[in-house]
C-alpha atoms as a PDB file:
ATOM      1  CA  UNK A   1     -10.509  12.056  13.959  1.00  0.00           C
ATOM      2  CA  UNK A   2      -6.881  12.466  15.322  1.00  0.00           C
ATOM      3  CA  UNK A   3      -4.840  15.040  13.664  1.00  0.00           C
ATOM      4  CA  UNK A   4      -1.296  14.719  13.306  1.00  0.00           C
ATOM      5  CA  UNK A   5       1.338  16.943  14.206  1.00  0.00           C
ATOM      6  CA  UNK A   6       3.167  19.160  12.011  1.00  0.00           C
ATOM      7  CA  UNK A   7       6.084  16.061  11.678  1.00  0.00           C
ATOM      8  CA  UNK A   8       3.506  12.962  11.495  1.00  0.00           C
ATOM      9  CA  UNK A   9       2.306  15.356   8.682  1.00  0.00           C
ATOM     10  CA  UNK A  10       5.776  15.523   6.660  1.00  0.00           C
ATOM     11  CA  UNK A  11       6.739  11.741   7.392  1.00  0.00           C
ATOM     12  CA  UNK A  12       2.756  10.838   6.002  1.00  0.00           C
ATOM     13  CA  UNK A  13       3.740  13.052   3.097  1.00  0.00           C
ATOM     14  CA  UNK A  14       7.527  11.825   2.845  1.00  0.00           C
ATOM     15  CA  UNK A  15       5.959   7.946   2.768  1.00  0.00           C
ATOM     16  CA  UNK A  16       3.747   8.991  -0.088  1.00  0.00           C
ATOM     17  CA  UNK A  17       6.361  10.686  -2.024  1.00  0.00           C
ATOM     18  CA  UNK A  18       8.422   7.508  -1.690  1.00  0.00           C
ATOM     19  CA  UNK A  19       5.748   5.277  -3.158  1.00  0.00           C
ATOM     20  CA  UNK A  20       5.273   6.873  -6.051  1.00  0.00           C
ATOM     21  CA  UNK A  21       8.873   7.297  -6.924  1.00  0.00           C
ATOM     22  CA  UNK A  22       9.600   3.683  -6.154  1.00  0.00           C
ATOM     23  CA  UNK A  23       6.498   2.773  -7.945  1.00  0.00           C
ATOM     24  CA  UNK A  24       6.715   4.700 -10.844  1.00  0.00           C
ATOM     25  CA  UNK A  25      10.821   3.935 -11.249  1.00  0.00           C
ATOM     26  CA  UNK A  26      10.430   0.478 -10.672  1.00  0.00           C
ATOM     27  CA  UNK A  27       7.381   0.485 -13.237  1.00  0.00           C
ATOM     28  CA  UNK A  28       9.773   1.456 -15.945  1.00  0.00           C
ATOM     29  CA  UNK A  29      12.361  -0.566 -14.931  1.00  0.00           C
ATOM     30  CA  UNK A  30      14.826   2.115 -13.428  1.00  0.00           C
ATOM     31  CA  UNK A  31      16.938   0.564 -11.229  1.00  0.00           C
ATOM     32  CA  UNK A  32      14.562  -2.318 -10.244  1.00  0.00           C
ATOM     33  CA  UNK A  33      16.565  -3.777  -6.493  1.00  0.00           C
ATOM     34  CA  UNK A  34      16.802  -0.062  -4.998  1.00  0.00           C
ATOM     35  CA  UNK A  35      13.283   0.955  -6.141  1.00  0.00           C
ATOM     36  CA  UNK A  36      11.438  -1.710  -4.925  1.00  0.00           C
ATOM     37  CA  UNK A  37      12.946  -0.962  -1.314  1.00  0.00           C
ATOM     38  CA  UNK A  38      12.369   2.601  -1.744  1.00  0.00           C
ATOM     39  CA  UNK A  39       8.968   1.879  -2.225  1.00  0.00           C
ATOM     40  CA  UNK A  40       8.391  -0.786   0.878  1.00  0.00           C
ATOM     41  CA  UNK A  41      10.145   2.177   2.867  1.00  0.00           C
ATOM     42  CA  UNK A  42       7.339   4.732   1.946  1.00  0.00           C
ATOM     43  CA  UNK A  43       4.446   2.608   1.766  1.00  0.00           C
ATOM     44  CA  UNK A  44       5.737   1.295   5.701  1.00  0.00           C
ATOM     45  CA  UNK A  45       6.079   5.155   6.627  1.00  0.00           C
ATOM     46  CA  UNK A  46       2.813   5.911   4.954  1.00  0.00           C
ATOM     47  CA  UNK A  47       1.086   3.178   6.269  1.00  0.00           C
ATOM     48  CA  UNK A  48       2.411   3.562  10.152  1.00  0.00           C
ATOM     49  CA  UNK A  49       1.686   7.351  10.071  1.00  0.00           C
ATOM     50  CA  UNK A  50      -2.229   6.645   8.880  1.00  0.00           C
ATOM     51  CA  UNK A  51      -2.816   3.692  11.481  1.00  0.00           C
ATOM     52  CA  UNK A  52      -1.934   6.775  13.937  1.00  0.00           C
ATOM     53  CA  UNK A  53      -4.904   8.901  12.499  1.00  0.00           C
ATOM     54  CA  UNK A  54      -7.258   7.392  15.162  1.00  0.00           C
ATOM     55  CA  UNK A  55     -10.886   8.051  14.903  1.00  0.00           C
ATOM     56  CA  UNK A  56     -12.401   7.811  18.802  1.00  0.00           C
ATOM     57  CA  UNK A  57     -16.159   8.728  17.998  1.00  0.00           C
ATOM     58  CA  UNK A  58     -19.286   6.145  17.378  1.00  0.00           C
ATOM     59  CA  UNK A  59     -20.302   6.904  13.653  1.00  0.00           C
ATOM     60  CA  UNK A  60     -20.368   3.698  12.500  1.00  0.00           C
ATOM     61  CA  UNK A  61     -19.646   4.552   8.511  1.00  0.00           C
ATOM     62  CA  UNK A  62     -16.162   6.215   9.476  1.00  0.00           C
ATOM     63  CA  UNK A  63     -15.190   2.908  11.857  1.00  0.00           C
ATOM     64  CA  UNK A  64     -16.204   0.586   8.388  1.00  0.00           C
ATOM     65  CA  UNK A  65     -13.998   3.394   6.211  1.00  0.00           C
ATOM     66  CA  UNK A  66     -11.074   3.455   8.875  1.00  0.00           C
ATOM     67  CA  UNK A  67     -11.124  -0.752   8.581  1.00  0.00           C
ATOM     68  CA  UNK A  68     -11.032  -0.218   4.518  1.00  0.00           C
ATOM     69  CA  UNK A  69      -8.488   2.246   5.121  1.00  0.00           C
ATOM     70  CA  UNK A  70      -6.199  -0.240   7.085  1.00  0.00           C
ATOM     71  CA  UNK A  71      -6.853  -3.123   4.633  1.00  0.00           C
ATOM     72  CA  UNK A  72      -5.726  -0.474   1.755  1.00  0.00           C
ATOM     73  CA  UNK A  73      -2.215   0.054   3.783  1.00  0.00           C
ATOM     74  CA  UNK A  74      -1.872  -3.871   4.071  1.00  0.00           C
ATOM     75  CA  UNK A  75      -2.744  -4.551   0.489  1.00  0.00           C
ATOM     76  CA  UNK A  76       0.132  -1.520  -0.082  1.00  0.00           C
ATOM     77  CA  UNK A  77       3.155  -3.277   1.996  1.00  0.00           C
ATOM     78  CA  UNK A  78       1.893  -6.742  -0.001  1.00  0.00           C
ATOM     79  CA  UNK A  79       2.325  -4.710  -3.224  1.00  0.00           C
ATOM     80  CA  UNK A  80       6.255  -3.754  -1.847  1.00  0.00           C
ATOM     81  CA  UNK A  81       6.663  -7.666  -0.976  1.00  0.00           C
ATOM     82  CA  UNK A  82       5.738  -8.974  -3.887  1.00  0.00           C
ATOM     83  CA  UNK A  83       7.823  -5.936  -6.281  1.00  0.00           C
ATOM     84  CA  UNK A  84      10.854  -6.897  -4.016  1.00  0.00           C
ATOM     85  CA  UNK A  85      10.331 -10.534  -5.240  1.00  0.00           C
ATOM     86  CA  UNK A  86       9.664  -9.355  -9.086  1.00  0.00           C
ATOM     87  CA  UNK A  87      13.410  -8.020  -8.186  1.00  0.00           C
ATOM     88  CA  UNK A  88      14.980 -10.679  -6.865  1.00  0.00           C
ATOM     89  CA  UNK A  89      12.654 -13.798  -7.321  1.00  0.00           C
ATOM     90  CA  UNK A  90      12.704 -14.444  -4.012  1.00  0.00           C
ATOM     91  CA  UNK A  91       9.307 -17.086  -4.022  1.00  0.00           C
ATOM     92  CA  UNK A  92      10.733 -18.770  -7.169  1.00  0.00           C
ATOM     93  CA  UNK A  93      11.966 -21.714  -5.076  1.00  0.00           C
ATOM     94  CA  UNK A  94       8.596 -22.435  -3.891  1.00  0.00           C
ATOM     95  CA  UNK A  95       7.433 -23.707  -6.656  1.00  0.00           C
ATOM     96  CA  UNK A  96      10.326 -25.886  -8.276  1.00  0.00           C
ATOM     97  CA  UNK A  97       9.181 -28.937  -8.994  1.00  0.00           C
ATOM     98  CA  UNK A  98       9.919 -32.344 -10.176  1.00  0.00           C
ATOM     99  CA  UNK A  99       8.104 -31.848 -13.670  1.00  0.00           C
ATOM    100  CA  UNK A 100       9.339 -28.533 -14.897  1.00  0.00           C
ATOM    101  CA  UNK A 101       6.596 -26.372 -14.666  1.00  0.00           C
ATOM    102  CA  UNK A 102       7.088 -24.601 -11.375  1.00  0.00           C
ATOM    103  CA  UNK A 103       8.543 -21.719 -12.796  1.00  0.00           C
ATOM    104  CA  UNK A 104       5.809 -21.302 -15.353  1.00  0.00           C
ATOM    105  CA  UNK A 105       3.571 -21.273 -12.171  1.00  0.00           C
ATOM    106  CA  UNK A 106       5.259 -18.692 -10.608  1.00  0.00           C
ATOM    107  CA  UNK A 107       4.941 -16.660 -13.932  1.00  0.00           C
ATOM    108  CA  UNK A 108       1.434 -17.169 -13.413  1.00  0.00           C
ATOM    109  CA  UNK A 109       0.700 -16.731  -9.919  1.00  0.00           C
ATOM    110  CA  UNK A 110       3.032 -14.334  -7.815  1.00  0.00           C
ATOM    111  CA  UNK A 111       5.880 -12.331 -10.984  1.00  0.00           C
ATOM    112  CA  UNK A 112       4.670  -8.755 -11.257  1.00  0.00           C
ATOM    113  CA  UNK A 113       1.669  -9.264  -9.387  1.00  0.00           C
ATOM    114  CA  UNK A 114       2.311  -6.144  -7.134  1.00  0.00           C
ATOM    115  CA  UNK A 115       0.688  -3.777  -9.910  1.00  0.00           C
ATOM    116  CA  UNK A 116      -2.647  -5.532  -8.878  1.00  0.00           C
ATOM    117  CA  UNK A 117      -2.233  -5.053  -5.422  1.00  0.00           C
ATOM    118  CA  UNK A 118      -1.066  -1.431  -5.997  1.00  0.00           C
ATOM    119  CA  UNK A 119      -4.548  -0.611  -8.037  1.00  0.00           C
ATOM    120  CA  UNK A 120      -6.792  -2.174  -5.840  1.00  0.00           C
ATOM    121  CA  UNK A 121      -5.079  -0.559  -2.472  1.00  0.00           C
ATOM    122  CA  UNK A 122      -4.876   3.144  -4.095  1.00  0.00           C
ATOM    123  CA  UNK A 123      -8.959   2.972  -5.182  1.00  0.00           C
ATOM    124  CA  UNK A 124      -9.567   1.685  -1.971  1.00  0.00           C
ATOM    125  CA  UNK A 125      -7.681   4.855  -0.677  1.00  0.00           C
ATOM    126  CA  UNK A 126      -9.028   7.284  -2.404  1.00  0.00           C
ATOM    127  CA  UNK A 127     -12.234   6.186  -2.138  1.00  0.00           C
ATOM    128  CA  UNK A 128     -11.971   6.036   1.668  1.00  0.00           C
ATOM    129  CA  UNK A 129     -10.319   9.141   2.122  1.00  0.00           C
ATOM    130  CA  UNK A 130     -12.978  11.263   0.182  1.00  0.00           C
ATOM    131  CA  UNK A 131     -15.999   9.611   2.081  1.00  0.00           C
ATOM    132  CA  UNK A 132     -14.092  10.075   5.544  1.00  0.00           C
ATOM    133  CA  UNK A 133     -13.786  13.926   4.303  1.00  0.00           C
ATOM    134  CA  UNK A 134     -17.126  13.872   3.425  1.00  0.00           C
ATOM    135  CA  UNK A 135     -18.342  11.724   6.899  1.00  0.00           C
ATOM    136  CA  UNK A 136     -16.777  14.443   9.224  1.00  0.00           C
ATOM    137  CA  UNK A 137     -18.372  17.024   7.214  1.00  0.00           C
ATOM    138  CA  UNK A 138     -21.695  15.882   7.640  1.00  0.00           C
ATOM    139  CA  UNK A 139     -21.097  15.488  11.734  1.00  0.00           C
ATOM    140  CA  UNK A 140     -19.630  19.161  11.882  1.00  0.00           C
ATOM    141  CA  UNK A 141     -22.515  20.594  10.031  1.00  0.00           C
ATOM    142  CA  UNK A 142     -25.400  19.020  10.528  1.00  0.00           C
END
């Protein structure tokens, strides 16, 4: 697995530090249109700095963790789209429609959905990231 440098390090880090104070702020409604930017910011840092962790060997379980890995960091810059449109209701105007329940559908289907996408990208994560740990330990001592 590729290592990163002493500054990928601190920009991964920096990314992650930004998520969870966007996250957390916007979560209890601190200043809702700067923290939902704050948090696209660090999940875009965070998520550009672990595409860079390459992995160039054939172990087949750490390729299928890597892929999990990169489908956690898309489901994470989904979760900032969709908390910039809790902000600003951005999709609303999709679903007008001529009988009056398009906004009720919206309710349903896309406001404050990001919390979803949030949960289900940080278990993938942490799942992933302890069995990668665990992988590379197995191939260094084995």
């Amino acid at each position: 697995m590729k290592e990163l440098n002493k500054i990928e390090s601190i920009i991964f880090l920096f990314g992650g530090l930004l998520m969870a104070i966007g996250a957390c702020c916007f979560a209890v409604m601190w200043q809702q249109k700067v923290m939902c930017w704050i948090y696209l910011v660090g999940a875009a840092l965070f998520t550009f700095m672990q595409i860079q962790q390459l992995y160039e060997g054939n172990d087949l379980t750490i390729k299928r963790l890597k892929h999990i890995q990169g489908f956690a960091d898309v489901l994470f810059i989904l979760a900032g789209i969709l908390m910039i449109d809790t902000a600003y209701q951005l999709f609303l105007p999709l679903f007008q429609n001529a009988n009056g329940t398009g906004y009720y559908t919206y309710i349903n289907y896309i406001y404050n959905k990001w919390v979803i996408l949030l949960l289900i990208a940080a278990i993938l994560e942490i799942y992933t990231t302890h069995r990668i740990s665990s992988e590379l330990q197995k191939t260094k001592n084995p």
